[in-house]
C-alpha atoms as a PDB file:
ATOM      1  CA  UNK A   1      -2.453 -15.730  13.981  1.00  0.00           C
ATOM      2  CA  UNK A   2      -6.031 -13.905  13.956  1.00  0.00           C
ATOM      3  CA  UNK A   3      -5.901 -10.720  15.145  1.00  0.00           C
ATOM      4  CA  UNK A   4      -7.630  -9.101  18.294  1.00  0.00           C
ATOM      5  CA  UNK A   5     -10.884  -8.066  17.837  1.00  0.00           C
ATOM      6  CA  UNK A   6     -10.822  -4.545  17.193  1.00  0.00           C
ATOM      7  CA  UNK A   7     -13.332  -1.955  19.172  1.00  0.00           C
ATOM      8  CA  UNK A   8     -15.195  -0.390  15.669  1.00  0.00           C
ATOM      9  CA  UNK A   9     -15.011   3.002  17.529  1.00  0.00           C
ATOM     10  CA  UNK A  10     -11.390   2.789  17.382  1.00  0.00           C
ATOM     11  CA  UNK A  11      -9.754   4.428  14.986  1.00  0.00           C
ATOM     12  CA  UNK A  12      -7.524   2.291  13.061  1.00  0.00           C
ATOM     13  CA  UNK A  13      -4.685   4.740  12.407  1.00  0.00           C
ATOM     14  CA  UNK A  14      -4.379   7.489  14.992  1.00  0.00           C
ATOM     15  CA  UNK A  15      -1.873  10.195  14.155  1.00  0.00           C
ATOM     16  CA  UNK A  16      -1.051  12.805  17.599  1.00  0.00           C
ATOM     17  CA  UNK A  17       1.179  16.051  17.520  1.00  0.00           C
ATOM     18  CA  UNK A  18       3.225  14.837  14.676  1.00  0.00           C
ATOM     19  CA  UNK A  19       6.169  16.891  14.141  1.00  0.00           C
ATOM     20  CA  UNK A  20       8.289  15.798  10.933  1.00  0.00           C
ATOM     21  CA  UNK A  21      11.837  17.417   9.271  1.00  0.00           C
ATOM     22  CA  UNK A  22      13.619  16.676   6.333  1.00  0.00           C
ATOM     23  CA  UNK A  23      16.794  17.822   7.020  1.00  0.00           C
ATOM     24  CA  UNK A  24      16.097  21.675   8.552  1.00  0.00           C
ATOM     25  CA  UNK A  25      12.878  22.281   6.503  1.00  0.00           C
ATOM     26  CA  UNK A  26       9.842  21.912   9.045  1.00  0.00           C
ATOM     27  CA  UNK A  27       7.077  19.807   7.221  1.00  0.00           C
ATOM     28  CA  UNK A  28       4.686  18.567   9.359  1.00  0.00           C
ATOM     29  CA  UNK A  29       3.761  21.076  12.513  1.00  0.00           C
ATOM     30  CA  UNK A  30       1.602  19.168  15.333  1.00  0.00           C
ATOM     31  CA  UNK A  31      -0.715  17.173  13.125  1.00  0.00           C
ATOM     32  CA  UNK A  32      -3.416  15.282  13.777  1.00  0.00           C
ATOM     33  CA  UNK A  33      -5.134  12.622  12.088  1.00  0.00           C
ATOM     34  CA  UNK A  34      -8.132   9.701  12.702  1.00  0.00           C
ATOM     35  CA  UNK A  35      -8.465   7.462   9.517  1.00  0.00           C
ATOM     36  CA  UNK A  36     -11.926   5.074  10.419  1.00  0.00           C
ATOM     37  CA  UNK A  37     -11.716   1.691  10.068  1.00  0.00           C
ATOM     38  CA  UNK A  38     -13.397   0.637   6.274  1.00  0.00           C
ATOM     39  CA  UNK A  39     -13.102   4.005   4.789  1.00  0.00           C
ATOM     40  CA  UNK A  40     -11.035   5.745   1.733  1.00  0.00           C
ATOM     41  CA  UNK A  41      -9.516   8.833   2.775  1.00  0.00           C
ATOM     42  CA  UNK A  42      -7.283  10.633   0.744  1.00  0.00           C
ATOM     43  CA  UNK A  43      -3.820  12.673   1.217  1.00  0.00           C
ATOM     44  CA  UNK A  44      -3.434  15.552  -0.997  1.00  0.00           C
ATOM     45  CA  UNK A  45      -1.172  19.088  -0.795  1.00  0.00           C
ATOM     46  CA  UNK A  46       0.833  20.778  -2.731  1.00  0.00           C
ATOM     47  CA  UNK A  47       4.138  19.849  -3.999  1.00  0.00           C
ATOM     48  CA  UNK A  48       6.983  19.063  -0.989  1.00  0.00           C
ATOM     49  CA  UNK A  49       3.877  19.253   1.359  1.00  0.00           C
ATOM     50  CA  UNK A  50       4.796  15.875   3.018  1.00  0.00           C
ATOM     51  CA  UNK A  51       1.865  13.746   1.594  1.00  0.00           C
ATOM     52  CA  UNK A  52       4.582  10.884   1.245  1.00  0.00           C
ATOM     53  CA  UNK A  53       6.025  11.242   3.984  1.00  0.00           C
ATOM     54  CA  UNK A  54       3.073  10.991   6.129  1.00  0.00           C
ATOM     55  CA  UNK A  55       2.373   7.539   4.408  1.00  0.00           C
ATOM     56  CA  UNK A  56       6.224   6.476   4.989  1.00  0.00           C
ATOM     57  CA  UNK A  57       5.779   7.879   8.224  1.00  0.00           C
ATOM     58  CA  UNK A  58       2.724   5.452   9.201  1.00  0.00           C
ATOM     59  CA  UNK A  59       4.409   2.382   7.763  1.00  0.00           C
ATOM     60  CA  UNK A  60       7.691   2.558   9.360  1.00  0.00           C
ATOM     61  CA  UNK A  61      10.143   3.737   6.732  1.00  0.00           C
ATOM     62  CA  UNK A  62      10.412   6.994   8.195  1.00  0.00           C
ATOM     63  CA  UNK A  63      11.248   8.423  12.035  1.00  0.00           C
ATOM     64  CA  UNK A  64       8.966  11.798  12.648  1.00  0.00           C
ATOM     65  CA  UNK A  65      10.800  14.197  15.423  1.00  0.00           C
ATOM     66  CA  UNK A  66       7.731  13.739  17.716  1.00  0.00           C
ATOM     67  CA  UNK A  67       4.843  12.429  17.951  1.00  0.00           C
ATOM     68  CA  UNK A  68       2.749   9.298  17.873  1.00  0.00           C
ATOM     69  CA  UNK A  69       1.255   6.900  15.473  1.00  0.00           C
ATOM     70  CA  UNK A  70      -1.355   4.157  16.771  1.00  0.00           C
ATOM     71  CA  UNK A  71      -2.399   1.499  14.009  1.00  0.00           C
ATOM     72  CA  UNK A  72      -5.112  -1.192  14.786  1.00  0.00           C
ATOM     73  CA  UNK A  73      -4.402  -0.001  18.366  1.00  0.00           C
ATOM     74  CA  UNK A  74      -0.537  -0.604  19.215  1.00  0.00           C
ATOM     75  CA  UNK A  75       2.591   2.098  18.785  1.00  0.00           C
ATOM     76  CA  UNK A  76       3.906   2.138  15.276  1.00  0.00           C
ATOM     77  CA  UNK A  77       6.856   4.030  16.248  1.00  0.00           C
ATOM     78  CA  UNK A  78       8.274   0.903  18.633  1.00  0.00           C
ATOM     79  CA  UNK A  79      11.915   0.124  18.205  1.00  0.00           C
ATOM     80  CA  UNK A  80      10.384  -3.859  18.625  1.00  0.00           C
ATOM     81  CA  UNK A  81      11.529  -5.042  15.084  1.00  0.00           C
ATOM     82  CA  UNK A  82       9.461  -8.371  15.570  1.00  0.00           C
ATOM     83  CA  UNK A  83       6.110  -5.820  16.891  1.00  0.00           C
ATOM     84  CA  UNK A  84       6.566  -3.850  14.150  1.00  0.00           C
ATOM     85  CA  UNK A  85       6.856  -6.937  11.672  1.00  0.00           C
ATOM     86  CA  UNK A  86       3.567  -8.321  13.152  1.00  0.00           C
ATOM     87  CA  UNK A  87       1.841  -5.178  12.328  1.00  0.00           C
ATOM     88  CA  UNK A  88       3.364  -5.031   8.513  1.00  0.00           C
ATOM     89  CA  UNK A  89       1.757  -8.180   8.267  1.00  0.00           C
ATOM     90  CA  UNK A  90      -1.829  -6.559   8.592  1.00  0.00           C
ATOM     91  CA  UNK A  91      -0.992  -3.745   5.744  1.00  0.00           C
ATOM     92  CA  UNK A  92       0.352  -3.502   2.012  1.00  0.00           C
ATOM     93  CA  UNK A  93       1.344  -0.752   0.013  1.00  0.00           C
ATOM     94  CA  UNK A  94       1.483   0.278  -3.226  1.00  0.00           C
ATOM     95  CA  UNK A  95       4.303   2.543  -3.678  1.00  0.00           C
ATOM     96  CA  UNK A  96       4.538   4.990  -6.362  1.00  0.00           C
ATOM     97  CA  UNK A  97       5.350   4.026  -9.694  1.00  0.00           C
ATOM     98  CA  UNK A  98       4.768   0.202  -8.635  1.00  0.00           C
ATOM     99  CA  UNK A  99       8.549  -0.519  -6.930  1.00  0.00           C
ATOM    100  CA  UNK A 100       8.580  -3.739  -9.178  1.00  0.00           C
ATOM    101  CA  UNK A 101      12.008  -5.553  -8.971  1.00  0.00           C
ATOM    102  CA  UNK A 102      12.938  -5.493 -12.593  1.00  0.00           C
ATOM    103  CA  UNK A 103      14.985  -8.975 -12.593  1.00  0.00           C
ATOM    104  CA  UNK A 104      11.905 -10.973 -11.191  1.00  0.00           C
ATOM    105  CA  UNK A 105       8.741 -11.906 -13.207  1.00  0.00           C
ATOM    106  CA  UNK A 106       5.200 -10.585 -12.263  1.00  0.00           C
ATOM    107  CA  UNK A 107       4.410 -13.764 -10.192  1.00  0.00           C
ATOM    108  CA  UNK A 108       7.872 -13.794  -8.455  1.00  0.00           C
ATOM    109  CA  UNK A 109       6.975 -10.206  -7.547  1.00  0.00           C
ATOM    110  CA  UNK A 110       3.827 -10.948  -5.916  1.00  0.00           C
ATOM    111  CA  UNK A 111       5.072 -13.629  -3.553  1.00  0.00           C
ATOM    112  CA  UNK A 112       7.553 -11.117  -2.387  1.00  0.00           C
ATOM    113  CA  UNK A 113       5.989 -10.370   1.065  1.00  0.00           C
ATOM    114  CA  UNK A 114       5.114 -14.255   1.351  1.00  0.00           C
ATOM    115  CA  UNK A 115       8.784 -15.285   0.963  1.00  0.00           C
ATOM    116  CA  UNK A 116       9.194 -12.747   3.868  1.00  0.00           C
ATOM    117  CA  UNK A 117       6.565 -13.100   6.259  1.00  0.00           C
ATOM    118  CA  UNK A 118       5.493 -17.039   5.447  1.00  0.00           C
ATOM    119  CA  UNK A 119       7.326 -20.374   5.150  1.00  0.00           C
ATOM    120  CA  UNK A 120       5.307 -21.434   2.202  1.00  0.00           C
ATOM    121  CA  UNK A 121       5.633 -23.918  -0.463  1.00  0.00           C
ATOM    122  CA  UNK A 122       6.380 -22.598  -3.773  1.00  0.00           C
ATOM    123  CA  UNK A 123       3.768 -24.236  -5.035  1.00  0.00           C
ATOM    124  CA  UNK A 124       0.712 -22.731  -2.400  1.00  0.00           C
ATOM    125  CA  UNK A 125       2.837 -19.166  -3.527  1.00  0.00           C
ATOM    126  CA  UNK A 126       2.190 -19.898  -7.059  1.00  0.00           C
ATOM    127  CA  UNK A 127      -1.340 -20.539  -6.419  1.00  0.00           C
ATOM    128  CA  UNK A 128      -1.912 -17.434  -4.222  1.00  0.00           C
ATOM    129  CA  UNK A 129      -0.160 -15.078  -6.539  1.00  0.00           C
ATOM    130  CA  UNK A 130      -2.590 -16.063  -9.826  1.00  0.00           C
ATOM    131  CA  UNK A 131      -5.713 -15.489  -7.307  1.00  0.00           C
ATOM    132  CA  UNK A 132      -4.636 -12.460  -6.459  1.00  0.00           C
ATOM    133  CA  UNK A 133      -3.112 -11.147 -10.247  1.00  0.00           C
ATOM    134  CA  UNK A 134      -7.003 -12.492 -11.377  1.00  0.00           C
ATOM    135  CA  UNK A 135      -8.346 -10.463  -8.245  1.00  0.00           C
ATOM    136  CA  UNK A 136      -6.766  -7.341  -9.979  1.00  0.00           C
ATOM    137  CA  UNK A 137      -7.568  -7.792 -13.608  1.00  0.00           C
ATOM    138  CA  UNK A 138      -4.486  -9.608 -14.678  1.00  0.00           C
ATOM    139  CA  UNK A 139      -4.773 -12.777 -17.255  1.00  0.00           C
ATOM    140  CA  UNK A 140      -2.779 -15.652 -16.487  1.00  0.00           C
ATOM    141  CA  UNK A 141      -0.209 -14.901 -19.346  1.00  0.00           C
ATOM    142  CA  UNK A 142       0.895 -11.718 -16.679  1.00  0.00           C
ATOM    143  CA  UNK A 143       2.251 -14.118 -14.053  1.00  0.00           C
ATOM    144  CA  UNK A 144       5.538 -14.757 -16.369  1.00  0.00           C
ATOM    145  CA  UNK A 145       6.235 -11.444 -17.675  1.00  0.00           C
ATOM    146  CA  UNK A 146       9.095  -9.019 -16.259  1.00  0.00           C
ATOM    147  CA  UNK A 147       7.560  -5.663 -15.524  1.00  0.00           C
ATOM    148  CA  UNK A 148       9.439  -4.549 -18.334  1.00  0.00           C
ATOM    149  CA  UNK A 149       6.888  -6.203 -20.539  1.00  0.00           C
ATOM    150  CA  UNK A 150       3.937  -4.440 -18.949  1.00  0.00           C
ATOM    151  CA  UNK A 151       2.356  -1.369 -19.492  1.00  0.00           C
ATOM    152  CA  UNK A 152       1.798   1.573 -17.094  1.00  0.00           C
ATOM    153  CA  UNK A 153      -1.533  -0.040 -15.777  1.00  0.00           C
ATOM    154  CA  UNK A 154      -0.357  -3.047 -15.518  1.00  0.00           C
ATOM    155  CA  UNK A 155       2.542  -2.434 -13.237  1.00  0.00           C
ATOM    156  CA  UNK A 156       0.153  -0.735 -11.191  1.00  0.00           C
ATOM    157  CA  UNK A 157      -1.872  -3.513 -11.380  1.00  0.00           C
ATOM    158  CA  UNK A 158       0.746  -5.957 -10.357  1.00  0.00           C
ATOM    159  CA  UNK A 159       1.801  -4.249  -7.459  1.00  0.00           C
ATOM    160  CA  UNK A 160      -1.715  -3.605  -5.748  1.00  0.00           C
ATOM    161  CA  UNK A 161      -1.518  -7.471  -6.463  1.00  0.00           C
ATOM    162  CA  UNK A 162       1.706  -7.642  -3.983  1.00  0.00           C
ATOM    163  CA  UNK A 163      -0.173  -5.216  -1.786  1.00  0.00           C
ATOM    164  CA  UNK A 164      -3.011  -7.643  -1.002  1.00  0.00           C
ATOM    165  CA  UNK A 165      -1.083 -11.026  -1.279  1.00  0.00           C
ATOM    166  CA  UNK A 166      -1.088 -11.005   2.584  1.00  0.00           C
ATOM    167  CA  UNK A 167      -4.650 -10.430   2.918  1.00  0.00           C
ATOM    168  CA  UNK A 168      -4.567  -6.909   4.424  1.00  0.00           C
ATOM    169  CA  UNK A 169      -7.020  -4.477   6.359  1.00  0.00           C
ATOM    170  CA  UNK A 170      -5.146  -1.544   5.635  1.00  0.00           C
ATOM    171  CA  UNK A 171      -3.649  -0.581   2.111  1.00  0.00           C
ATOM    172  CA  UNK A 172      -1.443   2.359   1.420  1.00  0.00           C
ATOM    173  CA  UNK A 173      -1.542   3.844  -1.927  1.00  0.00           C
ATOM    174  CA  UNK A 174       0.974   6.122  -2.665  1.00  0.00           C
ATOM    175  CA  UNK A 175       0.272   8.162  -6.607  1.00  0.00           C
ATOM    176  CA  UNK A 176      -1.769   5.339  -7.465  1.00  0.00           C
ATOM    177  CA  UNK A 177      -2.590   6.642 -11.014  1.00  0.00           C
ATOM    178  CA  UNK A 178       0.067   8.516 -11.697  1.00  0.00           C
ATOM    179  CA  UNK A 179       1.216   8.392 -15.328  1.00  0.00           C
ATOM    180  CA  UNK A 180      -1.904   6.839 -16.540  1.00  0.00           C
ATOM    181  CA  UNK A 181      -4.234   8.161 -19.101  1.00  0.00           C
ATOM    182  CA  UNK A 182      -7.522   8.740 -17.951  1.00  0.00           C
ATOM    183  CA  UNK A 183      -9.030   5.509 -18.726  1.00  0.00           C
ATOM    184  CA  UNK A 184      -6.820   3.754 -17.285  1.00  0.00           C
ATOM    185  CA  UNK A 185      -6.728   5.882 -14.055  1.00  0.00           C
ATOM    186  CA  UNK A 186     -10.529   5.773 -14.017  1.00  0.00           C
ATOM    187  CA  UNK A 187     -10.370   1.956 -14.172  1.00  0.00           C
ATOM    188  CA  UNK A 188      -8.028   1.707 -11.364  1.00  0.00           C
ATOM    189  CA  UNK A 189     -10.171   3.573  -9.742  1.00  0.00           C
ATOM    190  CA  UNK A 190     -13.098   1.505 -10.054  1.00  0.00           C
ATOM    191  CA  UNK A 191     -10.874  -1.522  -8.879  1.00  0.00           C
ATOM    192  CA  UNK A 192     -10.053   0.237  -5.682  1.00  0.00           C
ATOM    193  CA  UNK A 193     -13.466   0.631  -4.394  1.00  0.00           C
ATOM    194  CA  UNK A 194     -14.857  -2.799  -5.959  1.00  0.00           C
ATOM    195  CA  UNK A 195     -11.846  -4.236  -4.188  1.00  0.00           C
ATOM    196  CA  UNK A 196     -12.116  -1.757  -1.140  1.00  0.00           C
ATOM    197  CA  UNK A 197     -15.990  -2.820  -0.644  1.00  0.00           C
ATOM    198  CA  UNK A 198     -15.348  -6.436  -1.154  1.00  0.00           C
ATOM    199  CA  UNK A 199     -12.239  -7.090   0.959  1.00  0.00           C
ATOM    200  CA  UNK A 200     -13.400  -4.469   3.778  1.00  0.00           C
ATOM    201  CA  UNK A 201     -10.147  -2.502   3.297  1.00  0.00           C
ATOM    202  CA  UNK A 202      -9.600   0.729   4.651  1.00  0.00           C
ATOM    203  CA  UNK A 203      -7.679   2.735   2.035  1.00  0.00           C
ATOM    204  CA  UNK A 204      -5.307   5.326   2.940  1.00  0.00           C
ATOM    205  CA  UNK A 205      -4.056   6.556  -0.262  1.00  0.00           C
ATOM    206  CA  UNK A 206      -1.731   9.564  -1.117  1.00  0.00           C
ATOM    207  CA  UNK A 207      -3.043  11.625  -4.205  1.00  0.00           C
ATOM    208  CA  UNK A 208      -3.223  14.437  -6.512  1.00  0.00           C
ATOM    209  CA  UNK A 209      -6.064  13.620  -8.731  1.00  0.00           C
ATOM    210  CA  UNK A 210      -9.133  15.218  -8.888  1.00  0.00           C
ATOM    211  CA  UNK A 211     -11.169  12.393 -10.339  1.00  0.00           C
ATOM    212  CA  UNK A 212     -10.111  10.137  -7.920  1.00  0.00           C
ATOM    213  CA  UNK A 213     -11.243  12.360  -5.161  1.00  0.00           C
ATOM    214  CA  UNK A 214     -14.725  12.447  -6.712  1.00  0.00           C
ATOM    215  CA  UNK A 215     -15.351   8.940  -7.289  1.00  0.00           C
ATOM    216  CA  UNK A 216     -13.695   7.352  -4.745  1.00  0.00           C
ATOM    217  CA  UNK A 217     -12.602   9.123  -1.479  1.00  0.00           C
ATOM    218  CA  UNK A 218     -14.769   9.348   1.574  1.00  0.00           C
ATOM    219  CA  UNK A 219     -12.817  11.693   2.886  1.00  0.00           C
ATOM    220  CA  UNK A 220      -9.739  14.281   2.099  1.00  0.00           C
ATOM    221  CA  UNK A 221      -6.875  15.070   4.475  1.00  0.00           C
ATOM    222  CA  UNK A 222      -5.468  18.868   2.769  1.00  0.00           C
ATOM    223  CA  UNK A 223      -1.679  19.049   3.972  1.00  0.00           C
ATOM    224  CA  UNK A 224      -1.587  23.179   4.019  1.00  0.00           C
ATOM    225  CA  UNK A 225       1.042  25.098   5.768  1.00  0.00           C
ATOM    226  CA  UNK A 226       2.207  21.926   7.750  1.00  0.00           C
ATOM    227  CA  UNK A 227      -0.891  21.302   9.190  1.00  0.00           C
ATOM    228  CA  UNK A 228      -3.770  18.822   8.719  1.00  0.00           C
ATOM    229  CA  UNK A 229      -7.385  19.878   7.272  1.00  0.00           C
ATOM    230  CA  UNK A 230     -10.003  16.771   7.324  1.00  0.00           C
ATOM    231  CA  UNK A 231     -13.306  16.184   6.514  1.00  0.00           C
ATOM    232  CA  UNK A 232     -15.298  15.648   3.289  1.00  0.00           C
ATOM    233  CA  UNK A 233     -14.994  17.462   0.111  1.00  0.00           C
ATOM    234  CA  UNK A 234     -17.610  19.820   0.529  1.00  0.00           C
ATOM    235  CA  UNK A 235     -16.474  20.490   4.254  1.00  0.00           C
ATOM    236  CA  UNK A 236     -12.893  21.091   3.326  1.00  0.00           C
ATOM    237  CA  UNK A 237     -14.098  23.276   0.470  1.00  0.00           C
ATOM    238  CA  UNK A 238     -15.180  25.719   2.541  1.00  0.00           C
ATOM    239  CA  UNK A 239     -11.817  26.365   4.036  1.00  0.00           C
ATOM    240  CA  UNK A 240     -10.549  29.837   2.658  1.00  0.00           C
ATOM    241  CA  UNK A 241      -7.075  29.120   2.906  1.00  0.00           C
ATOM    242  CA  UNK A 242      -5.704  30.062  -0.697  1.00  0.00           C
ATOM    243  CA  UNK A 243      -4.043  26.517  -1.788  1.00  0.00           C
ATOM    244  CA  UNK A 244      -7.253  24.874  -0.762  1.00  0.00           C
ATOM    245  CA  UNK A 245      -9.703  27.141  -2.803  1.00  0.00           C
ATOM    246  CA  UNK A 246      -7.094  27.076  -5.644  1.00  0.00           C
ATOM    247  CA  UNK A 247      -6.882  23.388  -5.440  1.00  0.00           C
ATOM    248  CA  UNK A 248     -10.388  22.831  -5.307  1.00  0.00           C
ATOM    249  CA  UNK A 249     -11.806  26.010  -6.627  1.00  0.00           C
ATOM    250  CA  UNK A 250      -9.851  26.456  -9.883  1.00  0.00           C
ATOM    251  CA  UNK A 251     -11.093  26.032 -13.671  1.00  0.00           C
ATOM    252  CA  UNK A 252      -9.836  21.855 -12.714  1.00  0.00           C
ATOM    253  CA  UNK A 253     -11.456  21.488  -9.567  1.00  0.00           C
ATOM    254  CA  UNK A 254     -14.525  22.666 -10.604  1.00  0.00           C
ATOM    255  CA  UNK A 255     -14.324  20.546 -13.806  1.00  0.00           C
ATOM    256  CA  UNK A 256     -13.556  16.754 -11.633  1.00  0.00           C
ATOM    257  CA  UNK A 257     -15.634  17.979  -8.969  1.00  0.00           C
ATOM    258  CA  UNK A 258     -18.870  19.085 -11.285  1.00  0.00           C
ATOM    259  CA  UNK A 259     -19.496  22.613  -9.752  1.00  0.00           C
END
């Protein structure tokens, strides 16, 4: 099915008054968020700030107290199973630390969301699943492997393959170089944007690395004291709140950011 055409105005998540708990710790107070249709924008905060549960929040695997969550233009927070299906279709995530199923192979992996939203042959998922591990810098000696067999990059690798195998316009990144050295992060990184630029994708992506904000993220989204600061490095830069300067400010900051 081709979806609506979508006003580029819109934004393609919209985020209003969300209130979330876990248990009787508040963690998100009222916030407000506008991610634009073909950018990166980046999640960071502090530790237990909520950055992944925003993201789980957004995709469905999590209820918020109050609020409400638009993507591509229709209520997220439905109780429709099938509406919420059809709009699972139009994302993929990358969770953190890959979520590989360890008894399947690489390829079997990938064709996970195709065995679940498609009645494909086996053979058309075979052929999908090596277009998209090549799309992602996997050899065709990958497709056979258990994630086991893979290194850190790899599985990272693998599962922004099953992100994608759909053909998305949104993809969620949750950590997405987490546990990698910092060649292989700054490779991923590069394979975000090349892929972000040549698919159209927006990118929301949930993050605590410096380097990737520098070289990759249009925009940053601070989680600080429950609430929501936006805008561009150098805007949110300016905000005096303590985390923020620390984060951003610090002997680390100024080394990824070059000040």
């Amino acid at each position: 099915m081709t979806p609506e055409p979508t006003d580029s105005n819109q934004p393609i998540i919209s985020i209003r008054g969300l209130v979330t708990n876990l248990g009787d710790r508040l963690i998100h107070d009222h916030i407000d968020l506008d991610v634009r249709r073909g950018e990166v924008i980046a999640i960071v905060g502090g530790s237990g700030s909520g950055k992944s549960v925003l993201l789980r929040s957004i995709v469905g695997l999590m209820r918020p107290q109050e609020g409400a969550i638009e993507v591509f233009g229709e209520d997220a927070l439905a109780y429709d199973e099938t509406a919420l299906r059809r709009l699972q279709r139009r994302w993929g995530v990358l969770f953190q630390e890959g979520a590989l199923f360890s008894s399947q192979t690489v390829a079997e992996n990938v064709q996970v969301p195709l065995r679940e939203y498609t009645k494909m042959s086996q053979e058309l998922m075979n052929e999908i699943a090596a277009v998209k591990l090549a799309m992602v810098g996997l050899g065709e000696d990958a497709a056979a492997k258990f994630p086991s067999e893979l290194s850190g990059g790899m599985k990272k690798r693998a599962s922004l393959a099953r992100a994608l195998v759909l053909d998305p316009e949104i993809v969620f990144l949750d950590e997405p170089t987490a546990g990698l050295d910092p060649i292989a992060a700054n490779a991923f990184d590069e394979l975000i944007r090349n892929l972000q630029k040549s698919l159209n994708l927006t990118v929301f992506m949930v993050t605590h690395d410096l380097d990737t904000l520098r070289s990759i993220a249009d925009r940053v989204a601070v989680l600080v004291n429950r609430t929501l600061k936006v805008g561009t490095i150098a805007e949110v830069m300016r905000d005096k709140d303590p985390w923020i300067q620390d984060y951003f400010s610090g002997p680390r900051g100024r080394a990824a950011l070059g000040s």
